[in-house]
Protein backbone atom coordinates (compact mmCIF):
# COMPACT_ATOMS: atom_id res chain seq x y z
CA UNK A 1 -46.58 10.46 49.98
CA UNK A 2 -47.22 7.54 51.76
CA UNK A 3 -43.68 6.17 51.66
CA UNK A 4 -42.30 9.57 52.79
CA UNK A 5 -44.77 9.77 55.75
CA UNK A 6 -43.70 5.84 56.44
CA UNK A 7 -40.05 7.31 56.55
CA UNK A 8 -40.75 10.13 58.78
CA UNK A 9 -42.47 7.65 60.87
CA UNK A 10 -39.60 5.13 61.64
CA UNK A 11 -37.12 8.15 61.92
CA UNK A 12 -39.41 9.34 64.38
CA UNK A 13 -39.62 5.91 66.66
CA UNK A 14 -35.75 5.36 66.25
CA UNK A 15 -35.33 9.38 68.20
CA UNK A 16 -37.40 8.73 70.42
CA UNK A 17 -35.72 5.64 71.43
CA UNK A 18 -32.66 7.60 71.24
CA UNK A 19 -34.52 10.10 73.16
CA UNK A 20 -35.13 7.26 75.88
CA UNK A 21 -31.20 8.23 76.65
CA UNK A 22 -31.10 11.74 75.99
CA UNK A 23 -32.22 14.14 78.32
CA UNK A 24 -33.01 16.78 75.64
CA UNK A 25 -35.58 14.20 73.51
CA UNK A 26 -38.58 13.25 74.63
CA UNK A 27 -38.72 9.69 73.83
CA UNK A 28 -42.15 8.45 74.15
CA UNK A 29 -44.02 11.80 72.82
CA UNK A 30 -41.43 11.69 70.04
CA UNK A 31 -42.08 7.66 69.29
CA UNK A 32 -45.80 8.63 69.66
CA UNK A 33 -45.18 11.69 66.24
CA UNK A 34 -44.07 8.47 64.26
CA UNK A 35 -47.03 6.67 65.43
CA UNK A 36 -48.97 9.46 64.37
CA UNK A 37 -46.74 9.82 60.98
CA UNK A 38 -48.08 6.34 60.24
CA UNK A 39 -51.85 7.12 60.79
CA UNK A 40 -51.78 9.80 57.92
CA UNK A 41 -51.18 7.22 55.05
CA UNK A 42 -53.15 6.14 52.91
CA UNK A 43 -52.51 2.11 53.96
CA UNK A 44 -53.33 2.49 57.76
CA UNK A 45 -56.48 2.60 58.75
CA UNK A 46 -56.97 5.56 61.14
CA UNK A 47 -57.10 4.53 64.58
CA UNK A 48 -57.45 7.84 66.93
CA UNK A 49 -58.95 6.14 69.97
CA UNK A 50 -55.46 4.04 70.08
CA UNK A 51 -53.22 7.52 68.98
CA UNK A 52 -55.28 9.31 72.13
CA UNK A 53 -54.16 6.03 74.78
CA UNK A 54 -50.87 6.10 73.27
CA UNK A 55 -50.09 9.62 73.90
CA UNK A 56 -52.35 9.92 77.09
CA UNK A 57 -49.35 7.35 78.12
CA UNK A 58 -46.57 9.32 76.68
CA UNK A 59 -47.82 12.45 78.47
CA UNK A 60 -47.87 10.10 81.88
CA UNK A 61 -44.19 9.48 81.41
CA UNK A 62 -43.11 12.34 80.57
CA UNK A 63 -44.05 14.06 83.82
CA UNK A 64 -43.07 10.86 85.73
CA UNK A 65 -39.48 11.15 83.80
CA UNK A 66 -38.98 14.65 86.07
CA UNK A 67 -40.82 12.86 89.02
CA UNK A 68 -38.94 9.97 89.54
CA UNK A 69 -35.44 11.39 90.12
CA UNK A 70 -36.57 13.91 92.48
CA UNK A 71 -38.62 10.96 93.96
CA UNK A 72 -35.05 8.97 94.22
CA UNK A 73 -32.81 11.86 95.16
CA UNK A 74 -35.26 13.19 98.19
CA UNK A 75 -35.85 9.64 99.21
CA UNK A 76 -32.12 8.94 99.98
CA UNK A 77 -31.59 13.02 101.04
CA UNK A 78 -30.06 14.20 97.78
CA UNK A 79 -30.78 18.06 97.06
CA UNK A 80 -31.65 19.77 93.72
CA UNK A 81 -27.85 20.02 92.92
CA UNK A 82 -27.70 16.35 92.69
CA UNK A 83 -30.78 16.39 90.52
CA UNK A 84 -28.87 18.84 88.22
CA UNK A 85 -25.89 17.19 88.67
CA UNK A 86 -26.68 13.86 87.64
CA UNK A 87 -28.35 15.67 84.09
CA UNK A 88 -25.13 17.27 83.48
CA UNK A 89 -23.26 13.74 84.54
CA UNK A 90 -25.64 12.36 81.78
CA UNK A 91 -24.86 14.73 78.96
CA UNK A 92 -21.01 14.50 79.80
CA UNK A 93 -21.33 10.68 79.37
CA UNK A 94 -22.71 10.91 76.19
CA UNK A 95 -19.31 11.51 74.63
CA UNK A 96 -17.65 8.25 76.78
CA UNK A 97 -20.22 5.62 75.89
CA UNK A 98 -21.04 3.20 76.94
CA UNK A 99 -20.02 3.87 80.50
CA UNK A 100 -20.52 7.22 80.67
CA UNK A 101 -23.83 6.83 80.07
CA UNK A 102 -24.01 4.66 82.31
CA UNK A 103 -21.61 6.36 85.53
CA UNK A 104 -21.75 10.12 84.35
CA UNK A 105 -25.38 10.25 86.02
CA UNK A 106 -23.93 9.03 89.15
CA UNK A 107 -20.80 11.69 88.95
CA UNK A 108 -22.65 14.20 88.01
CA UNK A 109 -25.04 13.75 91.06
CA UNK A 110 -22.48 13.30 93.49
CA UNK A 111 -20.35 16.25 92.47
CA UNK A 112 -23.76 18.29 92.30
CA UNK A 113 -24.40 17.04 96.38
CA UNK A 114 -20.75 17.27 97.77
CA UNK A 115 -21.49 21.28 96.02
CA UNK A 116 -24.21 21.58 98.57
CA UNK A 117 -22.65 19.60 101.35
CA UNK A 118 -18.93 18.40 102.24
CA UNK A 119 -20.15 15.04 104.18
CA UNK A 120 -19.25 12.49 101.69
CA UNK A 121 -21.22 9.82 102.86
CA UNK A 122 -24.29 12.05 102.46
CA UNK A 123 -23.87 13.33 99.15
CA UNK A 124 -22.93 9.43 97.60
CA UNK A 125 -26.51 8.47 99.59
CA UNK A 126 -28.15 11.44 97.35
CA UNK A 127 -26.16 10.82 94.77
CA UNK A 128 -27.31 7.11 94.74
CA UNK A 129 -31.06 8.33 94.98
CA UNK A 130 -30.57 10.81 91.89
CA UNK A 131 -28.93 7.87 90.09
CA UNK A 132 -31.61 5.26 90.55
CA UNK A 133 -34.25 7.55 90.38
CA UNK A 134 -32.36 8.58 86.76
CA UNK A 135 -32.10 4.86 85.50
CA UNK A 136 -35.52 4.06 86.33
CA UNK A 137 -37.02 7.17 84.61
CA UNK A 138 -34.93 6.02 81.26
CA UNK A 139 -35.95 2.11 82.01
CA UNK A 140 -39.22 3.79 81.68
CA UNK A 141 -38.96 5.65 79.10
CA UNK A 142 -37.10 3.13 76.75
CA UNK A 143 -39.53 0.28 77.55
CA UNK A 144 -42.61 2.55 76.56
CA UNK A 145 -41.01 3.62 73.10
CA UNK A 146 -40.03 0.28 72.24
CA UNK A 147 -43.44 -0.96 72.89
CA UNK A 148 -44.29 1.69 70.18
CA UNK A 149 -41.51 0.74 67.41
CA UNK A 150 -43.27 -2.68 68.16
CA UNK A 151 -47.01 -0.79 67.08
CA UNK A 152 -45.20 0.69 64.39
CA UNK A 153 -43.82 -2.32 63.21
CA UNK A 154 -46.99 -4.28 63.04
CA UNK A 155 -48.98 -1.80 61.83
CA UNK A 156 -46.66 -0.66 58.84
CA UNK A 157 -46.12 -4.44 58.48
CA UNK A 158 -50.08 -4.93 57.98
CA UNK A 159 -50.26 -1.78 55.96
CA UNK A 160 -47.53 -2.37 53.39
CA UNK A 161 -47.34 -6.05 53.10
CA UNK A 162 -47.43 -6.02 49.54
CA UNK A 163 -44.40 -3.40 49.19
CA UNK A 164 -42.40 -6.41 50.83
């Protein structure tokens, strides 16, 4: 059991640092199940004040991940469109990578403001706001799941040293 829980685990951290990129994964709650996955074997001493911080933290950035882009896009004037827009850029992109992960964001936004308002130089502003606020929420996100793989790796290393 243990090795199939030790599975489910890594599977687990690698979506959610997938999920750091995907708008439809939650990548720190879902790196946080693998963390979890891990406490349950038999080679890992249980640990639930650390598994309460760690998703406490998860939790945090999740609701920052919605925050932040509205944050960016009101900041610079953008509108809910652009919000949307810049999600729909994102999922778009996901079929032209790597640069459409990276641009589709920022088409996506300004397409979403220039739907809301013809000025141009007002909805690339927004659009700029949506797409910082967007690449900060996944810097975010991707730098708090990889800080879990790291947990994960120590602690499985620690854990099942002698299997290696």
């Amino acid at each position: 059991m243990d090795i199939v829980l030790l599975i489910l685990g890594a599977l687990l951290i690698m979506l959610g640092i997938a999920g750091s990129f995907l708008p439809i994964i939650p990548g720190p709650l879902t790196s946080w199940l693998g963390l979890l996955s891990l406490q349950y074997t038999s080679k890992i001493e249980q640990d639930w004040g650390f598994l309460g911080w760690t998703l406490a933290i998860a939790i945090l950035i999740m609701i920052l991940d919605y925050l932040i882009p509205i944050w960016g896009t009101k900041a610079l004037g953008g509108t809910k469109a652009g919000a949307i827009g810049s999600t729909i850029g994102l999922v778009v992109g996901l079929f032209f990578p790597p640069f459409g992960i990276i641009f589709g964001p920022f088409v996506g936004a300004f397409a979403g403001e220039l739907s809301k308002n013809p000025n141009r130089k007002l909805a690339l502003k927004a659009a700029f706001g949506s797409f910082l606020g967007f690449l900060s929420g996944v810097f975010i996100k991707f730098i708090v799941s990889f800080i879990y793989l790291l947990f994960f790796v120590t602690a499985a290393w620690k854990g099942f040293e002698s299997w290696f």
